[in-house]
Structure formats: C-alpha cells, structure tokens
N, C-alpha and C. Protein backbone atom coordinates (compact mmCIF):
# COMPACT_ATOMS: atom_id res chain seq x y z
N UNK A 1 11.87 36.94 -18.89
CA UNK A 1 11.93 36.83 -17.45
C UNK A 1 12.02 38.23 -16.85
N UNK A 2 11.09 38.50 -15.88
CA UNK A 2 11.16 39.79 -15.21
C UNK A 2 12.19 40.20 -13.89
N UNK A 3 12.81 40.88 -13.81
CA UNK A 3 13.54 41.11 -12.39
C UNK A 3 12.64 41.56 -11.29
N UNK A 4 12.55 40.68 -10.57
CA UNK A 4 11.68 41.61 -9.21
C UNK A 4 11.91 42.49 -8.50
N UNK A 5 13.43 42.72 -8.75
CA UNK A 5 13.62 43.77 -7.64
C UNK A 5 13.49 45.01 -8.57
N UNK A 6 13.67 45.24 -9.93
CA UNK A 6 13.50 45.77 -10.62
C UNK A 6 11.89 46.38 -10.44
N UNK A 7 11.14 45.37 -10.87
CA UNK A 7 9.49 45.43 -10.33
C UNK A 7 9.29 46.17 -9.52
N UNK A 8 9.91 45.77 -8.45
CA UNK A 8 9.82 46.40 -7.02
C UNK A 8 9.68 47.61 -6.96
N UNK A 9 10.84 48.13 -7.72
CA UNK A 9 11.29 49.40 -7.23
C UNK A 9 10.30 50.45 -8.19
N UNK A 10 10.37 49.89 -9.45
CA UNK A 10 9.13 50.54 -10.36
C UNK A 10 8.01 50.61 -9.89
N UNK A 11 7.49 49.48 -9.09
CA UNK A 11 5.97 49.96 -8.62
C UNK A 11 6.12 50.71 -7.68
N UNK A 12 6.98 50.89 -6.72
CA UNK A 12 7.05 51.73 -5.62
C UNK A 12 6.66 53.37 -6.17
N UNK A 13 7.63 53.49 -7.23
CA UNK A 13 7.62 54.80 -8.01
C UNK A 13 6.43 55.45 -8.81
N UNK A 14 5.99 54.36 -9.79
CA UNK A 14 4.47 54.63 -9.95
C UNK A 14 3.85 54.70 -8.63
N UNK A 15 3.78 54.57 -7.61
CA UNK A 15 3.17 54.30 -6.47
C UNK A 15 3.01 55.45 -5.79
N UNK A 16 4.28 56.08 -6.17
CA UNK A 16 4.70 57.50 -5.72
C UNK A 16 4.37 58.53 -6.27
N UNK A 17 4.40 58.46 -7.65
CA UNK A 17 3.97 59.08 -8.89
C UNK A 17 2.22 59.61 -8.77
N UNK A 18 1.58 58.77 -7.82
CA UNK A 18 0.02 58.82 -8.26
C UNK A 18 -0.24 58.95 -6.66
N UNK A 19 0.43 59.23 -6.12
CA UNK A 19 0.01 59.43 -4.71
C UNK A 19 -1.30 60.00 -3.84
N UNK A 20 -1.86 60.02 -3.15
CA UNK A 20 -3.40 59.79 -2.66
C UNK A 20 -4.40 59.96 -3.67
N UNK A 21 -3.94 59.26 -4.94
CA UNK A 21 -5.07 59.02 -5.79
C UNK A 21 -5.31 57.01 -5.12
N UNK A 22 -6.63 56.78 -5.39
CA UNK A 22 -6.70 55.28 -5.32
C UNK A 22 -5.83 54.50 -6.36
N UNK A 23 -5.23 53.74 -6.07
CA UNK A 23 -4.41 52.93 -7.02
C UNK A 23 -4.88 51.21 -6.95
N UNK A 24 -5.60 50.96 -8.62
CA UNK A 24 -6.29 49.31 -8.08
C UNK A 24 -5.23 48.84 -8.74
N UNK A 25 -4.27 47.26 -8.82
CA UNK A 25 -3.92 46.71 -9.63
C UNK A 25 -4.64 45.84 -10.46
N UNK A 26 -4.47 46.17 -11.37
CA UNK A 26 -5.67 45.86 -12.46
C UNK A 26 -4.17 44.77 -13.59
N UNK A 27 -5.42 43.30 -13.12
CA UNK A 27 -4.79 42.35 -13.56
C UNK A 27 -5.22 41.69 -15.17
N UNK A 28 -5.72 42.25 -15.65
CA UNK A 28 -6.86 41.82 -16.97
C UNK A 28 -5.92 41.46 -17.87
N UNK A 29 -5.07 42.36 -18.23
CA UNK A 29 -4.11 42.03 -19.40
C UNK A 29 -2.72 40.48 -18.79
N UNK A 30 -3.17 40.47 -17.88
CA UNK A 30 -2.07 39.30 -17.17
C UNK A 30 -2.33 37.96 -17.37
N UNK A 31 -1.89 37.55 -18.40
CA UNK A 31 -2.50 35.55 -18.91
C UNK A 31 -1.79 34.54 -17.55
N UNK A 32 -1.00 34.83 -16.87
CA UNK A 32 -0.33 33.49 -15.80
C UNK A 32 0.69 34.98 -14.52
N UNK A 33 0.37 34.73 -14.01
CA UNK A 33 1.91 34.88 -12.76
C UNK A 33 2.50 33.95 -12.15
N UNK A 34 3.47 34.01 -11.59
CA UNK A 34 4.24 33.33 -10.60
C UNK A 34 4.23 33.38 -9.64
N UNK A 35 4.17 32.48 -8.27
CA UNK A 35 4.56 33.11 -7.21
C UNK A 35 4.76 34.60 -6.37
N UNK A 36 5.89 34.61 -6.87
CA UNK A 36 6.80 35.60 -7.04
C UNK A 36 5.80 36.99 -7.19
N UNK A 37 6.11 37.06 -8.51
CA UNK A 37 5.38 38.32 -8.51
C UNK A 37 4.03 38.70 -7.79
N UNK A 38 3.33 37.64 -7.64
CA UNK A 38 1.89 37.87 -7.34
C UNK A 38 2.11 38.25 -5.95
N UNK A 39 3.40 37.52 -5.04
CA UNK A 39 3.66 37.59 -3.62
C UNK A 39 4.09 39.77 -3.55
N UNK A 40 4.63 40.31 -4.43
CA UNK A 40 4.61 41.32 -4.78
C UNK A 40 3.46 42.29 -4.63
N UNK A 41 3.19 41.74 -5.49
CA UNK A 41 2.14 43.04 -5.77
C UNK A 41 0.63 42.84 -4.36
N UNK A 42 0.55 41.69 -3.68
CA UNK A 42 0.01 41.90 -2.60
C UNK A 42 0.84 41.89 -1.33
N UNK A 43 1.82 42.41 -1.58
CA UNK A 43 2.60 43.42 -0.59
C UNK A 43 2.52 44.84 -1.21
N UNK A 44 2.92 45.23 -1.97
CA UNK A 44 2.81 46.51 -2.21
C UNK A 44 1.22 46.64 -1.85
N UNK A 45 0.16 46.03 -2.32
CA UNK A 45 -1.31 46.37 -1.56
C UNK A 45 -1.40 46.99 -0.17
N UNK A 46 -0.65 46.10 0.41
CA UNK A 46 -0.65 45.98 1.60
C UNK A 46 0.44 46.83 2.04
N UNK A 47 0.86 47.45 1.64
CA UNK A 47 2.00 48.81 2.20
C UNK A 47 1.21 49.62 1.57
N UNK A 48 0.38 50.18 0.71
CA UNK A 48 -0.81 50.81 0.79
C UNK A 48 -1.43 51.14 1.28
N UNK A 49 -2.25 49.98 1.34
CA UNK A 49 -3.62 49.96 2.28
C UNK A 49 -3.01 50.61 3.84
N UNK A 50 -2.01 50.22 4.47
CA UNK A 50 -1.10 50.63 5.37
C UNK A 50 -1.00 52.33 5.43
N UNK A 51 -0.58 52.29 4.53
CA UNK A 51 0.17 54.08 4.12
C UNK A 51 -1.92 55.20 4.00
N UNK A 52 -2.65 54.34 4.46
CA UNK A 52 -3.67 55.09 4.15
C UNK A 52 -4.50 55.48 2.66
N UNK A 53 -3.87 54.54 1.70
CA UNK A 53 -4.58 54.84 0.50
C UNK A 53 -5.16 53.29 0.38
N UNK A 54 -6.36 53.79 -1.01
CA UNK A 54 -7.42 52.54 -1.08
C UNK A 54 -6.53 51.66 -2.19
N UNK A 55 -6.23 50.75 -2.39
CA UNK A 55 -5.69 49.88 -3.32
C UNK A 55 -6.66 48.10 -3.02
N UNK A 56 -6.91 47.73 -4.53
CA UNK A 56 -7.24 46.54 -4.85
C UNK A 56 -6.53 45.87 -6.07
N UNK A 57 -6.71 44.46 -6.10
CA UNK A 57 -6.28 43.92 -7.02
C UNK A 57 -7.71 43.50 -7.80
N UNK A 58 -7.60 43.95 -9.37
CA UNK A 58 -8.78 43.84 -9.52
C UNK A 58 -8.68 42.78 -10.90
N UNK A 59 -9.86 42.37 -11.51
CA UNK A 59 -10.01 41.67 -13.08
C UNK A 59 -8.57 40.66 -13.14
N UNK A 60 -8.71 40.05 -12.04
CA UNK A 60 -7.89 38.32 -12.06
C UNK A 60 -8.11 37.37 -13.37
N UNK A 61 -7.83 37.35 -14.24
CA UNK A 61 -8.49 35.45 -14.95
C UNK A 61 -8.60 34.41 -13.84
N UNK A 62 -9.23 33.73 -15.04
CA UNK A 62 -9.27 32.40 -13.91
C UNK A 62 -8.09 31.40 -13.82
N UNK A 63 -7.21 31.92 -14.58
CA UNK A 63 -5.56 31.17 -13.91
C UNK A 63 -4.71 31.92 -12.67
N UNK A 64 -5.22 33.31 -12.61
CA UNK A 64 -4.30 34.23 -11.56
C UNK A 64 -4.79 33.83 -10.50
N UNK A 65 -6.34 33.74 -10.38
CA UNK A 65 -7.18 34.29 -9.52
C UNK A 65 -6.76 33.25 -8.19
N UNK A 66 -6.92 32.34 -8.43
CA UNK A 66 -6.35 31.15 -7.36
C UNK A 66 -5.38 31.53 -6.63
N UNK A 67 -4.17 32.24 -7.71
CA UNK A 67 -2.90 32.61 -6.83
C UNK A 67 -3.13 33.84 -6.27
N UNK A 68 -4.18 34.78 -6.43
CA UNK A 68 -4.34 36.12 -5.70
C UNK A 68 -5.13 35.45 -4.16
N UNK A 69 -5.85 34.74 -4.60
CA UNK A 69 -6.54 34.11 -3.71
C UNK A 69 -5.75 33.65 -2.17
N UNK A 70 -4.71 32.37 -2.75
CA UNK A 70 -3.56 31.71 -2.23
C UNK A 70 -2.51 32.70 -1.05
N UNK A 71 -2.58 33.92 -2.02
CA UNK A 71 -1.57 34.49 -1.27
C UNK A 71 -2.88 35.67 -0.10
N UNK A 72 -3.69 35.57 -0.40
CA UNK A 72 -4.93 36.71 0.41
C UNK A 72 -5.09 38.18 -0.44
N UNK A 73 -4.64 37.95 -1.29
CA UNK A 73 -4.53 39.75 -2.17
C UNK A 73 -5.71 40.14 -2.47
N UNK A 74 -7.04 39.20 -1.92
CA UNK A 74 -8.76 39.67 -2.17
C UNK A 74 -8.96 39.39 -1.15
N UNK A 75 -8.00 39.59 0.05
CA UNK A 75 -8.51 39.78 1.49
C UNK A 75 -8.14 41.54 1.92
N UNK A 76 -8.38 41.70 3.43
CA UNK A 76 -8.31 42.89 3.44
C UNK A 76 -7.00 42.90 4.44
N UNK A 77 -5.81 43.57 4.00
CA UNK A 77 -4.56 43.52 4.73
C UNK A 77 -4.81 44.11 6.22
N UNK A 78 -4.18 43.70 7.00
CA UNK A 78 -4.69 43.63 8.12
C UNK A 78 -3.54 45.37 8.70
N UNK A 79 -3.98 46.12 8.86
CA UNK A 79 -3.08 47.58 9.69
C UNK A 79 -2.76 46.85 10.75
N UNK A 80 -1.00 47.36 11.04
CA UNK A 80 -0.02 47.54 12.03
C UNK A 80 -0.94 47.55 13.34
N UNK A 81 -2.16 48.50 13.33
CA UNK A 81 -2.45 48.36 14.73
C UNK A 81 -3.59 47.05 15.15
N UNK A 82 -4.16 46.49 14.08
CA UNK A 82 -5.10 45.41 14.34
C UNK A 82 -4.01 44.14 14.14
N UNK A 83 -2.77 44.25 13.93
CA UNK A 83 -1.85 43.12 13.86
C UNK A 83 -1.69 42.34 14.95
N UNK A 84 -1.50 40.91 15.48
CA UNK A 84 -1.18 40.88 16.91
C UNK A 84 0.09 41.41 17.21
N UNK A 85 0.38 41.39 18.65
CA UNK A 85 1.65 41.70 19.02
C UNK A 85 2.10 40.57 19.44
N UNK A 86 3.42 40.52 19.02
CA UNK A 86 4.27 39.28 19.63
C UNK A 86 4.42 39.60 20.95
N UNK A 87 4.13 39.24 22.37
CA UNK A 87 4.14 39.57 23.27
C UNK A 87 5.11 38.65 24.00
N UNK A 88 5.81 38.74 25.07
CA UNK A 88 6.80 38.36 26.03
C UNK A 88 8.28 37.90 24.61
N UNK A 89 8.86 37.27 25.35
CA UNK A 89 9.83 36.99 24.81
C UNK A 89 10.35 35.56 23.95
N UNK A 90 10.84 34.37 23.46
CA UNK A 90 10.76 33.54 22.68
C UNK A 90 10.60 32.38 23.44
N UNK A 91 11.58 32.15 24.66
CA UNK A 91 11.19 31.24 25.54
C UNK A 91 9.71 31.11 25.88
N UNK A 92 8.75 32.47 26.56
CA UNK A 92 8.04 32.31 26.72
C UNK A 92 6.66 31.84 25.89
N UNK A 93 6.80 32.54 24.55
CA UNK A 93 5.95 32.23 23.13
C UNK A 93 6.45 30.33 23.15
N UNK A 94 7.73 29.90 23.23
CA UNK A 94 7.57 28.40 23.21
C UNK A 94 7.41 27.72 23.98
N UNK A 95 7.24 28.13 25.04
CA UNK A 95 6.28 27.61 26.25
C UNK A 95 5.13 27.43 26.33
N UNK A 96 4.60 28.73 25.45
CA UNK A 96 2.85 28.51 25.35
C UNK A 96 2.64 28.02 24.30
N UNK A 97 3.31 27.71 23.47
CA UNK A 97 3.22 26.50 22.10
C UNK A 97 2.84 25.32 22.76
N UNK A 98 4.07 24.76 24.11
CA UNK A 98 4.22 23.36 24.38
C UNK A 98 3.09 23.06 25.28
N UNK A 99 2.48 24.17 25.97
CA UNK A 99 1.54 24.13 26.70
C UNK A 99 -0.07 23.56 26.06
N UNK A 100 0.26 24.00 24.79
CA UNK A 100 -1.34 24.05 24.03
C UNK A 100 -1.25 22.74 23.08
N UNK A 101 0.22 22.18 23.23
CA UNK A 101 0.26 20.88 22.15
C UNK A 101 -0.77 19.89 22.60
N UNK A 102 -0.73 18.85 21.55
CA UNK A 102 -1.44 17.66 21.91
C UNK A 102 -1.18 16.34 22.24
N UNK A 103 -1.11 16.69 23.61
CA UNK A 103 -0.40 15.35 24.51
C UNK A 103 -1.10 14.38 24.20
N UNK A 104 -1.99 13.84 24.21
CA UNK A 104 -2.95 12.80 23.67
C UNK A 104 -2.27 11.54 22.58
N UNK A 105 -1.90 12.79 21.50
CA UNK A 105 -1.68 11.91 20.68
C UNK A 105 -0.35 11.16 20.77
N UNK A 106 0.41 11.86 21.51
CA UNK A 106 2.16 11.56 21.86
C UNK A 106 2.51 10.51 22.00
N UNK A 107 1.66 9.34 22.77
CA UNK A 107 2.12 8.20 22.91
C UNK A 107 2.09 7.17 21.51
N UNK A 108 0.65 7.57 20.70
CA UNK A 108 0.55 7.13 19.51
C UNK A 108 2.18 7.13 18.28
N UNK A 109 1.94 8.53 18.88
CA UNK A 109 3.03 9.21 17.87
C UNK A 109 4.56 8.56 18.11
N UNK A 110 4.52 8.28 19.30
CA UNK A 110 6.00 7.78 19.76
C UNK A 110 6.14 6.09 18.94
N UNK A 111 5.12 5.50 19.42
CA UNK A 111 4.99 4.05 18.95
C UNK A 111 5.23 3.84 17.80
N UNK A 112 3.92 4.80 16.82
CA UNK A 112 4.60 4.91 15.56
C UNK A 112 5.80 4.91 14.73
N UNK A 113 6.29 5.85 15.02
CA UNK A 113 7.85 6.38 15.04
C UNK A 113 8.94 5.27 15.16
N UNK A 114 8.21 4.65 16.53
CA UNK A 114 9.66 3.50 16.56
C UNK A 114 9.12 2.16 15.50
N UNK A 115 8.19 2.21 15.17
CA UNK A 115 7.56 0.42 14.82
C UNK A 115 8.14 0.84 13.35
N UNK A 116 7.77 2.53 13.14
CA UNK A 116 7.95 2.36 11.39
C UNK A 116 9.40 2.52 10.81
N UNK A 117 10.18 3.15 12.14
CA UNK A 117 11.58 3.37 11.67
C UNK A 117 12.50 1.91 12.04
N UNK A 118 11.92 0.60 12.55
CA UNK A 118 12.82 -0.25 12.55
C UNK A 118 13.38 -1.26 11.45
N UNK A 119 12.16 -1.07 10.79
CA UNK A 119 12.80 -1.83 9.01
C UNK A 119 14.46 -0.85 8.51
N UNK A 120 14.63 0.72 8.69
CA UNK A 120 15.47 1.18 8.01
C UNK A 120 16.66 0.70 8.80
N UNK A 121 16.37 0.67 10.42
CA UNK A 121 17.68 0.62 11.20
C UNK A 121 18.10 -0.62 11.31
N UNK A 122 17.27 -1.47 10.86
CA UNK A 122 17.78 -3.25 10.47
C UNK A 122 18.46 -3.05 9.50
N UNK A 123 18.05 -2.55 8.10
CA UNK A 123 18.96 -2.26 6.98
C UNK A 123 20.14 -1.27 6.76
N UNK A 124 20.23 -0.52 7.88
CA UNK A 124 21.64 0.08 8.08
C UNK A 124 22.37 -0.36 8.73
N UNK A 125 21.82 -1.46 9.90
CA UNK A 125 22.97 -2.12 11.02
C UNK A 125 23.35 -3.33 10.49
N UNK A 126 22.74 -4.13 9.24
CA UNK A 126 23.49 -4.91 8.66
C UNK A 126 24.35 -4.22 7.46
N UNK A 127 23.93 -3.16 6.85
CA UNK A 127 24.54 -2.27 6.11
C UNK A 127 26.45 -2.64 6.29
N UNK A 128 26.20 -1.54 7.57
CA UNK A 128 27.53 -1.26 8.63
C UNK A 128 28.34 -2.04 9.14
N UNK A 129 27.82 -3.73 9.22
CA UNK A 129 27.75 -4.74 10.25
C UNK A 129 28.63 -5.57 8.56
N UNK A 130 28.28 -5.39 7.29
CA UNK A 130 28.71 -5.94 6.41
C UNK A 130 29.83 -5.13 5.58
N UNK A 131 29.68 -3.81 5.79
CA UNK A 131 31.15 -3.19 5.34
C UNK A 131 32.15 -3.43 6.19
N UNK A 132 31.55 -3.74 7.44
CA UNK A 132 32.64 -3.33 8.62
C UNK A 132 33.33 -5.01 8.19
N UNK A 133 32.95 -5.98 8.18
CA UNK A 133 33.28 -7.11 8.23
C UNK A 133 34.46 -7.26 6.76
N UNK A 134 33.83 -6.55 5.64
CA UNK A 134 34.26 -6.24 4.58
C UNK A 134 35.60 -5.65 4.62
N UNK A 135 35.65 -5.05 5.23
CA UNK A 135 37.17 -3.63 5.66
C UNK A 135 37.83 -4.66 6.35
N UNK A 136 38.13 -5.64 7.20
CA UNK A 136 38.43 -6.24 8.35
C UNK A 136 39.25 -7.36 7.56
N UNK A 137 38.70 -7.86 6.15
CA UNK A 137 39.50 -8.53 5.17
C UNK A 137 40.29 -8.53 4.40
C-alpha cells in the first residue's frame, strides 16, 4: 500500500529536481491504479501545465486508461486565467441555479414523491400506532 501524501510530496520534488525540462508521466510499467493515485498525478499535471511547463500522462494500459480518462488527465488542464470566475456572491450563484431549474417537471415530481412515499408512512404509522398501544399495557 502506497502513502499518498508521501507520493505527493516525492513527486513534487522530482518535479523540482527536473525543472523546465518537459516532464511526461509515463504510465507503462503501471498494471492497475486507484482512484486515488491517478486523482494525483492529474493534479500534479495540472499544477504543471499551470506553472508553465509541458507535462503529459503518457503509455496508459488498457486497465488505467479509463481511469486517466475518468478523471480528464488526457484532457488539457484548463489555466487559472481560462477558468471561470465564480462571480457575485452565494445567494446570488443560488438564485441563478433556481432561476434556470426545471419548473415543468415539479408538479410531476411532487406527485411522485407523495404517491411513492405513502406505502412507507402507512408502515410507520401503524409501526408507532402498535408500539404505542404496546407501551400503554
């Protein structure tokens, strides 16, 4: 089992070590990753690619490749300045959420909701309705 933060800090250093040389991560010798790590090493890409140097993840198998895929690490990390900006403040960002929802479906959704949740609340109000009677003896 690998430590990630361990990882972490080692690739940073090689990272440092080889500085404005191109640095690809070269995955060939790698039979499976995890999550985890793979979520890694396309961040460090991407604090790269950031910092102005060329970095790729390169020679995936076809068990990694899905998860390089999954996480975007054969996409192109997007720079601080092409990022959006979170603009106004949280109220206002959930305002323009509620604004863009889909009223349409709401009434569906409501009906639903109540038709499918009344089997459980029959079986908890006799539940309650039979302990309570139970306790009372």
């Amino acid at each position: 089992m690998v430590d990630a933060d361990a990882l972490w800090s080692r690739m940073h250093v090689l990272a440092a070590e080889h500085a404005g040389a191109r640095l690809d991560l070269d995955l060939a010798e790698v039979p499976t990753v995890d999550g985890v790590m793979m979520a890694l090493l396309v961040e460090l890409r991407a604090e790269l690619v950031a910092s102005g140097r060329t970095c790729e993840i390169v020679d995936a198998n076809q068990h990694v490749e899905p998860l390089v895929h999954l996480l975007g690490g054969d996409e192109a990390p997007t720079s601080p300045s092409t990022a959006p900006a979170h603009r106004g403040n949280i109220i206002a960002r959930l305002l323009e959420g509620v604004v863009r929802g889909n009223w349409r479906s709401l009434p569906q959704l409501v009906e639903r909701a109540g038709a499918d949740g009344l089997p459980i609340v029959i079986l908890l109000n006799f539940l309650v309705g039979f302990v309570m009677s139970s306790a009372s003896h």
